[in-house]
Protein backbone atom coordinates (compact mmCIF):
# COMPACT_ATOMS: atom_id res chain seq x y z
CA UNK A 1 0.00 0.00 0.00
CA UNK A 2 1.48 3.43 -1.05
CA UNK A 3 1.95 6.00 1.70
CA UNK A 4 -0.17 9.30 1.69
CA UNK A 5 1.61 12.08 1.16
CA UNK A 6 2.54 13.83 4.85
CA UNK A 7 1.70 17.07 4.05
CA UNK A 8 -1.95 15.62 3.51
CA UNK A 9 -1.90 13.37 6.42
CA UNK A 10 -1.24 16.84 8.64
CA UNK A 11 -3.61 18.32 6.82
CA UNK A 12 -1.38 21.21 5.52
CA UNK A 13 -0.26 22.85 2.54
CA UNK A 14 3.24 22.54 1.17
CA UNK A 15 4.26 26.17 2.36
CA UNK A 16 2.58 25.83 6.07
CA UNK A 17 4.92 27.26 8.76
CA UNK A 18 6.79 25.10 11.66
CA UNK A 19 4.54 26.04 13.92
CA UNK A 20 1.10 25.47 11.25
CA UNK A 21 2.66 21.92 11.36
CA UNK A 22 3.02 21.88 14.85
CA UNK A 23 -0.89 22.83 15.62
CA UNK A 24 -2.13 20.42 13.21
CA UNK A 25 -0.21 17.92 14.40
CA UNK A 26 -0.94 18.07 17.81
CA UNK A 27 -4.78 18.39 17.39
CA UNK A 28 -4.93 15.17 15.08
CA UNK A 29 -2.76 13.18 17.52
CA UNK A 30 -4.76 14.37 20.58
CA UNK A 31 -7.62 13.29 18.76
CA UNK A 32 -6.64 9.74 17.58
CA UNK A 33 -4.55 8.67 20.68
CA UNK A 34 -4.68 4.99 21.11
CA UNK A 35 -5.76 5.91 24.81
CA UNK A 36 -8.78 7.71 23.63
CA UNK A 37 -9.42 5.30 20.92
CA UNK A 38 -9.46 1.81 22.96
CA UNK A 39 -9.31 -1.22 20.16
CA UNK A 40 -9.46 0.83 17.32
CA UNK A 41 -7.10 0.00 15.04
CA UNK A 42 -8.02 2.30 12.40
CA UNK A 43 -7.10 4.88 15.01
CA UNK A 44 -3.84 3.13 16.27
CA UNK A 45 -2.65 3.29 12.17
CA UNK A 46 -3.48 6.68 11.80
CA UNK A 47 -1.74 7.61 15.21
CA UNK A 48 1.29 6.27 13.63
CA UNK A 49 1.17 7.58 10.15
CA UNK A 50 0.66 11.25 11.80
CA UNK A 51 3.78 10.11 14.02
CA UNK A 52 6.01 9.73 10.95
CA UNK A 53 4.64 12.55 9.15
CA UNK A 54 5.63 15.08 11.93
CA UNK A 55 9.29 13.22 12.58
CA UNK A 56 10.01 14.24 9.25
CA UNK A 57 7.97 17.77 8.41
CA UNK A 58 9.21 19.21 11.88
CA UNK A 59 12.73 19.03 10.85
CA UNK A 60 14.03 21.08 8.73
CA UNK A 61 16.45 19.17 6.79
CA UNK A 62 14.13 15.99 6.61
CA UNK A 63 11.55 17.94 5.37
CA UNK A 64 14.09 19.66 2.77
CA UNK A 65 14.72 16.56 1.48
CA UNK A 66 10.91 15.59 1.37
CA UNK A 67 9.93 18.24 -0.55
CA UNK A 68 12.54 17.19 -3.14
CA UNK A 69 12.72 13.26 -3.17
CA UNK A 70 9.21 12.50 -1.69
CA UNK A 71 9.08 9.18 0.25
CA UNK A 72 12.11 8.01 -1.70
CA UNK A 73 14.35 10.33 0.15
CA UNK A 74 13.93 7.98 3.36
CA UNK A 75 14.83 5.05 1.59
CA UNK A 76 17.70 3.02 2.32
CA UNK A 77 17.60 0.59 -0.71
CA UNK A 78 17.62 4.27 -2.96
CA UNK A 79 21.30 5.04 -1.32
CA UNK A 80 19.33 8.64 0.17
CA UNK A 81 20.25 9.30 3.94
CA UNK A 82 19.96 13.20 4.26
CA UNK A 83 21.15 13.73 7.88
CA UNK A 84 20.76 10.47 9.23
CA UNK A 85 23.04 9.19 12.32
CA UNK A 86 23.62 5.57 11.03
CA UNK A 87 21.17 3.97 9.61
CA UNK A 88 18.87 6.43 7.41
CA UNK A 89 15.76 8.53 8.92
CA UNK A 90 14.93 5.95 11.44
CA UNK A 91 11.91 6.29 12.61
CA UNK A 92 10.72 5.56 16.64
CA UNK A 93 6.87 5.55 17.06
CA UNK A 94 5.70 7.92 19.39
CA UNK A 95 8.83 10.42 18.86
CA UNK A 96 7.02 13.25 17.38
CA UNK A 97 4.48 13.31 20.44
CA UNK A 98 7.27 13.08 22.86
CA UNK A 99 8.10 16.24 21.11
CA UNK A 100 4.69 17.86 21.68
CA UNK A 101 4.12 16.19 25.36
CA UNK A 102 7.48 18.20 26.48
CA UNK A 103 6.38 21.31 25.13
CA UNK A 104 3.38 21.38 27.15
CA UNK A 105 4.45 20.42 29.95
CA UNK A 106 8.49 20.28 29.50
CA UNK A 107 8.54 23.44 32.46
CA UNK A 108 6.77 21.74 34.91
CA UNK A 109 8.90 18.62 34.44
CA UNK A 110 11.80 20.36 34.79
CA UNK A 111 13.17 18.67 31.97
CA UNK A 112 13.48 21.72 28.83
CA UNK A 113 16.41 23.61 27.51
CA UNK A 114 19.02 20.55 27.55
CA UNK A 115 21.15 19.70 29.92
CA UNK A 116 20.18 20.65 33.40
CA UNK A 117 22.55 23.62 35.13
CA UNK A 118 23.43 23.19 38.34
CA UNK A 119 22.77 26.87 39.92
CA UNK A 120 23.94 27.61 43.43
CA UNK A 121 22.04 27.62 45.99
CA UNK A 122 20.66 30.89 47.45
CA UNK A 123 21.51 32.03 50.74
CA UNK A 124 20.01 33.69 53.93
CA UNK A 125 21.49 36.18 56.02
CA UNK A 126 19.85 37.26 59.01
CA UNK A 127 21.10 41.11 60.25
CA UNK A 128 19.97 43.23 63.49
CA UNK A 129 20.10 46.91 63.44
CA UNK A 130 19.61 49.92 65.51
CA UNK A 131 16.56 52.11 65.09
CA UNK A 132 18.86 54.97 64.63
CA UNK A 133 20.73 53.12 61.56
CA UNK A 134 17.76 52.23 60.48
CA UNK A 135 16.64 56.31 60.04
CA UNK A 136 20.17 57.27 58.56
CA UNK A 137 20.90 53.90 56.93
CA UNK A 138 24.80 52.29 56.88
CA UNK A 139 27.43 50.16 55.11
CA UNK A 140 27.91 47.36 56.91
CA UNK A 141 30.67 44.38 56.90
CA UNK A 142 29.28 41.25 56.84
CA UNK A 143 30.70 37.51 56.92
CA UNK A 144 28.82 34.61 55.06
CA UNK A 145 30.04 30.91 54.93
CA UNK A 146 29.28 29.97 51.27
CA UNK A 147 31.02 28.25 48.42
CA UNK A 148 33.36 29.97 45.74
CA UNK A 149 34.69 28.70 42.47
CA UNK A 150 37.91 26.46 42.67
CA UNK A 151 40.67 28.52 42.01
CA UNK A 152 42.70 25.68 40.77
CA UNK A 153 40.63 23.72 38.43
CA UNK A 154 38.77 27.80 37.35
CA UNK A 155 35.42 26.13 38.19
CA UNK A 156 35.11 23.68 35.82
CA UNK A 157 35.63 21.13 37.81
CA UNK A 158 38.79 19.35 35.52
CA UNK A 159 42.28 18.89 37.24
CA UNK A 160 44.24 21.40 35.70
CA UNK A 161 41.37 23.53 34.51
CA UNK A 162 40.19 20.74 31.86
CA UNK A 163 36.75 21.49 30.68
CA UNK A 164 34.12 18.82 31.22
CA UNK A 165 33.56 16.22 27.62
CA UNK A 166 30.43 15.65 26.11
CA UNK A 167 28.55 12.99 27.53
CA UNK A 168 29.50 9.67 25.41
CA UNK A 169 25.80 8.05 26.72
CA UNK A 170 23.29 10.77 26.08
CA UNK A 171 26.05 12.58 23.44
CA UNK A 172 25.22 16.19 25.52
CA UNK A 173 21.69 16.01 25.65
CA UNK A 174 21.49 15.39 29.48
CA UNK A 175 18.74 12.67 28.91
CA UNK A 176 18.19 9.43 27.34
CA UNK A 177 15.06 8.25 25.38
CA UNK A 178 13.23 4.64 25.73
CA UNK A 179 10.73 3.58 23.16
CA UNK A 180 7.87 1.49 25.30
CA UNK A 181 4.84 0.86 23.33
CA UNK A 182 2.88 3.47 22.22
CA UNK A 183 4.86 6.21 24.05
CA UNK A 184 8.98 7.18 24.12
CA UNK A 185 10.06 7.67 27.37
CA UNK A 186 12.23 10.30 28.22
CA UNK A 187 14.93 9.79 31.33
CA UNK A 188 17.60 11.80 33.32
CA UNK A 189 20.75 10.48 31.98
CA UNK A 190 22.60 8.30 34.85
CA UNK A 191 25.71 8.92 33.36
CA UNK A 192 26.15 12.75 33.36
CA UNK A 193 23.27 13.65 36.07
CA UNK A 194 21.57 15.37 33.16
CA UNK A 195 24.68 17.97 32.86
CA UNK A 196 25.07 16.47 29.49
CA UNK A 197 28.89 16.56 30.18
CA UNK A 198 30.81 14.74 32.23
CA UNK A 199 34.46 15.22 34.17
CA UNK A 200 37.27 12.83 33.12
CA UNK A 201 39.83 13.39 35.52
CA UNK A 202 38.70 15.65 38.42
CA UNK A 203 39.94 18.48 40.24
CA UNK A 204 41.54 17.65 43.58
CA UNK A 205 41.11 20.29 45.42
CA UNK A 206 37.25 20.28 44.69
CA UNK A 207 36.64 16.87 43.65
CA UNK A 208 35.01 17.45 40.55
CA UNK A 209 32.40 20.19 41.54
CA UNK A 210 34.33 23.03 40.50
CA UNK A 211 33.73 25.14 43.80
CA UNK A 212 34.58 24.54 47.73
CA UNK A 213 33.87 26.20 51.01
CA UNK A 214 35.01 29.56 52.07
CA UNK A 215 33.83 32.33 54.09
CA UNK A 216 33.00 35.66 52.17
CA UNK A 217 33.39 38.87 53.51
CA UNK A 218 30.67 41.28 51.79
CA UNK A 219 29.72 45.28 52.04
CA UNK A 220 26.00 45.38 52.38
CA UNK A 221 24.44 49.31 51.87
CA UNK A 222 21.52 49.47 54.01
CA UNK A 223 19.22 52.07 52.76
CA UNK A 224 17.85 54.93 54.81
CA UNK A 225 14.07 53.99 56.03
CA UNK A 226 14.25 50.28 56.23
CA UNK A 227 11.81 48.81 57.70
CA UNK A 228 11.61 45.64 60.14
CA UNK A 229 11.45 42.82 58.09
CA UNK A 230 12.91 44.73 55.21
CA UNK A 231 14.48 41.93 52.67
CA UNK A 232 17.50 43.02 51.11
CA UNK A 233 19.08 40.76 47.16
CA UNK A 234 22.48 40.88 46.83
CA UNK A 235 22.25 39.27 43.37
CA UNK A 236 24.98 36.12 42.45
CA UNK A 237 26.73 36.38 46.00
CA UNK A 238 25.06 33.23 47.33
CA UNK A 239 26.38 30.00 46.56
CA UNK A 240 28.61 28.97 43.69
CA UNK A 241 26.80 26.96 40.94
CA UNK A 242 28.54 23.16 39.75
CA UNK A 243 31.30 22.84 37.19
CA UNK A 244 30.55 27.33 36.12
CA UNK A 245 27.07 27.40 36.56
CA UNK A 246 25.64 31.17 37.94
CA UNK A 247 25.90 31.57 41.34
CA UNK A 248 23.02 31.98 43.78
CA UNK A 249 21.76 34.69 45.28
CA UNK A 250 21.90 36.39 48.81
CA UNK A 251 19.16 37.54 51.07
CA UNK A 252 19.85 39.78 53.62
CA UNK A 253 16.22 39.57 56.48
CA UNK A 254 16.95 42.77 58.48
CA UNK A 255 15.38 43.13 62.18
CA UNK A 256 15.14 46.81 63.59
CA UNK A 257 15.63 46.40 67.55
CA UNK A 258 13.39 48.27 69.81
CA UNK A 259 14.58 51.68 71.43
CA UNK A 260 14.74 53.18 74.46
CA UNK A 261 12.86 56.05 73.97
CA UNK A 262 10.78 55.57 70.90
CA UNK A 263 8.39 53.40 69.23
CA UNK A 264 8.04 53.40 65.63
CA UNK A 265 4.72 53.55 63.48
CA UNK A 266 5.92 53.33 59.93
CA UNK A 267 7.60 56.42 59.32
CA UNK A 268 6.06 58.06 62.79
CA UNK A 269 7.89 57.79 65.79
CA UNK A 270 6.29 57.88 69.14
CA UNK A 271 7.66 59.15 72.45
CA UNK A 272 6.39 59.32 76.08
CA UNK A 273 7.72 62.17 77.94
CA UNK A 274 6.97 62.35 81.48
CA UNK A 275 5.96 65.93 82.66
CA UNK A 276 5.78 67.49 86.20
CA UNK A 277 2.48 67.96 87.27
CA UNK A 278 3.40 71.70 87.90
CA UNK A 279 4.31 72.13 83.91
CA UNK A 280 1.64 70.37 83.26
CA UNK A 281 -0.94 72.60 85.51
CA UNK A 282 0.70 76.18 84.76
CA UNK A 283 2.41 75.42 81.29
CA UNK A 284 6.41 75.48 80.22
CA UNK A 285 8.14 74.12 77.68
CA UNK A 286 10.00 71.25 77.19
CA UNK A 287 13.23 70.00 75.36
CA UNK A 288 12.92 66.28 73.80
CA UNK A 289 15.40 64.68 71.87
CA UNK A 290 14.66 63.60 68.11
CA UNK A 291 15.98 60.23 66.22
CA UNK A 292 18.77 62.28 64.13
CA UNK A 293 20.36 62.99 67.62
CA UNK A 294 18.78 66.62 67.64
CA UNK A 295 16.84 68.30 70.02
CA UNK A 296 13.32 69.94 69.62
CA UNK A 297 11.34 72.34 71.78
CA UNK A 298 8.05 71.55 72.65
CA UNK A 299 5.22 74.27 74.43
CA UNK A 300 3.16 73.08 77.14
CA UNK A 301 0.10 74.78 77.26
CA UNK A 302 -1.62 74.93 81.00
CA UNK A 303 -3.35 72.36 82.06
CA UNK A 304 -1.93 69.43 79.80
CA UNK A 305 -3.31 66.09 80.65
CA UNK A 306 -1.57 63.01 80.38
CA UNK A 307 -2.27 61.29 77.28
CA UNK A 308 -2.36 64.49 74.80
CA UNK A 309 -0.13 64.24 71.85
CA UNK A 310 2.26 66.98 70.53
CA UNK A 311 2.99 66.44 66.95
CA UNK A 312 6.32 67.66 65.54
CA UNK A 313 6.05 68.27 61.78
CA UNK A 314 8.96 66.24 59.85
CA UNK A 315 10.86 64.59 63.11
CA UNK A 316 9.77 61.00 62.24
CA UNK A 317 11.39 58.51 60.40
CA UNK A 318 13.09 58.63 56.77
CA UNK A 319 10.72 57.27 54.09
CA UNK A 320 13.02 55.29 51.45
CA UNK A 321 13.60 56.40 48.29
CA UNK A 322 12.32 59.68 49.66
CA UNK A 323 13.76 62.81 50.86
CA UNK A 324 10.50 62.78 53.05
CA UNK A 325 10.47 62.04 56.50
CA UNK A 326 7.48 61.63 59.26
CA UNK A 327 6.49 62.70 61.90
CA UNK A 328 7.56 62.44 65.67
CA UNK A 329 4.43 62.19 68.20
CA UNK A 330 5.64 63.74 71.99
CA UNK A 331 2.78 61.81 74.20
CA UNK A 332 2.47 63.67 77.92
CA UNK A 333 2.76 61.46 80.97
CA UNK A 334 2.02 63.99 83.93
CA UNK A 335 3.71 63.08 86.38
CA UNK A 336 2.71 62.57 90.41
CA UNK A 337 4.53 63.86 92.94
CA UNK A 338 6.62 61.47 95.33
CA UNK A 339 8.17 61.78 98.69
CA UNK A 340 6.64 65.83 99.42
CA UNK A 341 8.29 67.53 102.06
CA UNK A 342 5.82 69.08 105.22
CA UNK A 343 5.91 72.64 103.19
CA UNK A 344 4.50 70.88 99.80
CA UNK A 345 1.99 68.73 101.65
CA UNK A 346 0.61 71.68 103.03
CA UNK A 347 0.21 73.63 100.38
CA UNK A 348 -1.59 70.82 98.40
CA UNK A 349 -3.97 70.40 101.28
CA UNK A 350 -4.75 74.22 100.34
CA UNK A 351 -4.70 73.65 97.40
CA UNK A 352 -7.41 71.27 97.76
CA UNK A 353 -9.30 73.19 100.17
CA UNK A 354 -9.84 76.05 98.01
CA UNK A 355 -11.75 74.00 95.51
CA UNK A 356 -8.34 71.95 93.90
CA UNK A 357 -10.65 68.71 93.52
CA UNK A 358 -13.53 70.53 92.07
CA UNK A 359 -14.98 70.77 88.80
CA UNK A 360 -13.28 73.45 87.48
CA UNK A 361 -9.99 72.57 88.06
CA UNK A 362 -10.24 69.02 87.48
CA UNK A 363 -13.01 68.75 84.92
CA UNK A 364 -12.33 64.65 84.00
CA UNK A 365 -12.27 63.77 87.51
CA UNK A 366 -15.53 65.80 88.18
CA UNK A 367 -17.47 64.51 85.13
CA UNK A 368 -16.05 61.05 85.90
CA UNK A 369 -17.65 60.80 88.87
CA UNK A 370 -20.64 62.52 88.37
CA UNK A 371 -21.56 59.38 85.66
CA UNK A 372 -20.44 56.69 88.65
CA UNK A 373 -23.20 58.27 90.81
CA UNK A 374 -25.66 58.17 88.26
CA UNK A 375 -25.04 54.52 87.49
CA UNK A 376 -25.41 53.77 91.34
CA UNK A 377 -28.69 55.80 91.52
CA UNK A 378 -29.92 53.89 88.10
CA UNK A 379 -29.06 50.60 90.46
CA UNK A 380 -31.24 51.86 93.54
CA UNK A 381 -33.99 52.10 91.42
């Protein structure tokens, strides 16, 4: 029985495009997939033919010599072998949608683009810093255990500096394929790892992985405004990758320790500042110290309570990226008197005899308890 001619099995014209070929292709063999078509032979034949028709139309140089020889071009008996690795077009059942099944899902298998490259590993770095560096930001010196490439062997891995050979078993591909019924199977090769090149006489002083241990000593900038939790890249200083690969990355996980005096809200800074009750009843003003190291003057109007919040304009934090800054919040704590000598007792008890208690001078403490007696009257009822 004569063979059809591929274009028509594909159902394409003669000047289709790779990837025309592709589509077709891939819908006609989705659609008569022995799995889908369960003791159909009719199906199983034409799952083949479309096979062979896409083996040769998807490569360039097969189908070159398709378009000019026909079916004759594959074979052997004619003396034509146009690019054939011993043995004329071959052809393995199931190749062409091998082809298609790694293209869909070649990613997620991990297995496209060849030979697999070992990158380095990335690498964490955790760093604590003061609130103060983290308003101004610093350069700091930092030490990182890691890997680095082998100075002897360069990194590739070969004593001497050798580079690595292709891979006589999967000749550089990185994987082998296994024809099992209807379907190729496509392995790691156990030769080469899936490098796709292997090491014939390795590197002592790294055994063949082309990197060793060593403790690097790195300059970090830490910008001004970081944040807690702020995550910092150093791109390609983490570990080295096998035999030349790219390097990892670094990430730097800063942590901004808590202050003394102030308490960060994003770029707001908070600070309590305790206040003499006789400031607080007649009114002063008070020096506080800012986050750049500063000072700032702050008016105390009479009769502050404790609680109110002063807000100083621009004192807060630095924003990053910014030349902005926040603000700084100056909370009042008035503060009670301690240990009062006979003199100060006395005058607060005249103080509170001439009305110190009441409701005009202590408004909150009046209306306070004027809503407890309610509530107990509401309960006699």
């Amino acid at each position: 029985m004569a063979k059809r001619d591929y274009y028509e099995v594909l159902g394409v014209r003669k000047d289709s495009s790779a990837e025309d070929i592709k589509k077709a292709f891939r819908k006609l063999a989705m659609s008569h997939h022995p799995d889908r078509n369960p003791h159909d032979k009719q199906a199983e034949h034409k799952f083949k033919e479309l096979n062979e028709a896409y083996d040769v139309l998807k490569d360039d140089q097969k189908r070159a010599a398709y378009d000019r020889f026909g079916h004759a071009a594959f074979d052997p008996a004619r003396g034509f072998n146009p690019g054939a690795g011993g043995g004329g077009a071959e052809f393995h059942f199931g190749a062409g949608f091998a082809d298609i099944f790694e293209e869909m899902f070649g990613d997620f298998m991990g297995r496209r683009g060849g030979p697999t490259a070992e990158r380095g590993g990335d690498l964490r770095y955790n760093m604590e810093i003061e609130l103060d560096e983290a308003f101004a930001g610093k350069t700091a010196q930092i030490k990182v255990p890691s890997t680095v490439g082998c100075a002897d062997c360069k990194g590739t891995g070969g004593a001497g500096g050798a580079a690595p050979v292709e891979c006589p078993t999967c000749r550089g591909l990185g994987k082998v394929r296994a024809s099992q019924g209807f379907f190729t199977i496509e392995r790691t090769c156990a030769s080469c790892q899936g490098r796709g090149r292997i090491i014939k006489d390795a590197c002592k002083t790294c055994g063949g992985a082309g990197r060793v241990r060593k403790e690097k000593t790195l300059s970090v900038s830490i910008p001004a405004g970081v944040e807690d939790g702020t995550r910092i890249r150093l791109q390609g200083e983490g570990e080295a990758g096998m035999r030349g690969a790219s390097s990892g990355d670094l990430y730097i996980f800063l942590t901004v320790k808590p202050h003394r005096l102030f308490q960060r809200d994003g770029a707001n800074i908070l600070c309590r500042v305790p206040i003499p009750m006789t400031t607080a009843s007649l009114g002063g003003t008070l020096e506080v110290p800012t986050i750049d190291g500063k000072r700032a003057k702050v008016s105390i109007p009479a009769g502050t309570q404790s609680g109110h919040q002063f807000r100083l304009r621009g004192k807060g934090m630095s924003v990053m990226r910014s030349i902005a800054r926040g603000d700084m919040f100056v909370e009042a704590v008035v503060e009670t008197p301690v240990k009062l000598t006979r003199r100060q007792e006395e005058l607060l008890r005249q103080f509170e005899a001439e009305g110190g208690a009441g409701k005009e001078a202590s408004p909150e403490s009046a209306g306070f308890f004027a809503k407890v007696k309610e509530i107990w009257e509401d309960l006699k009822d």
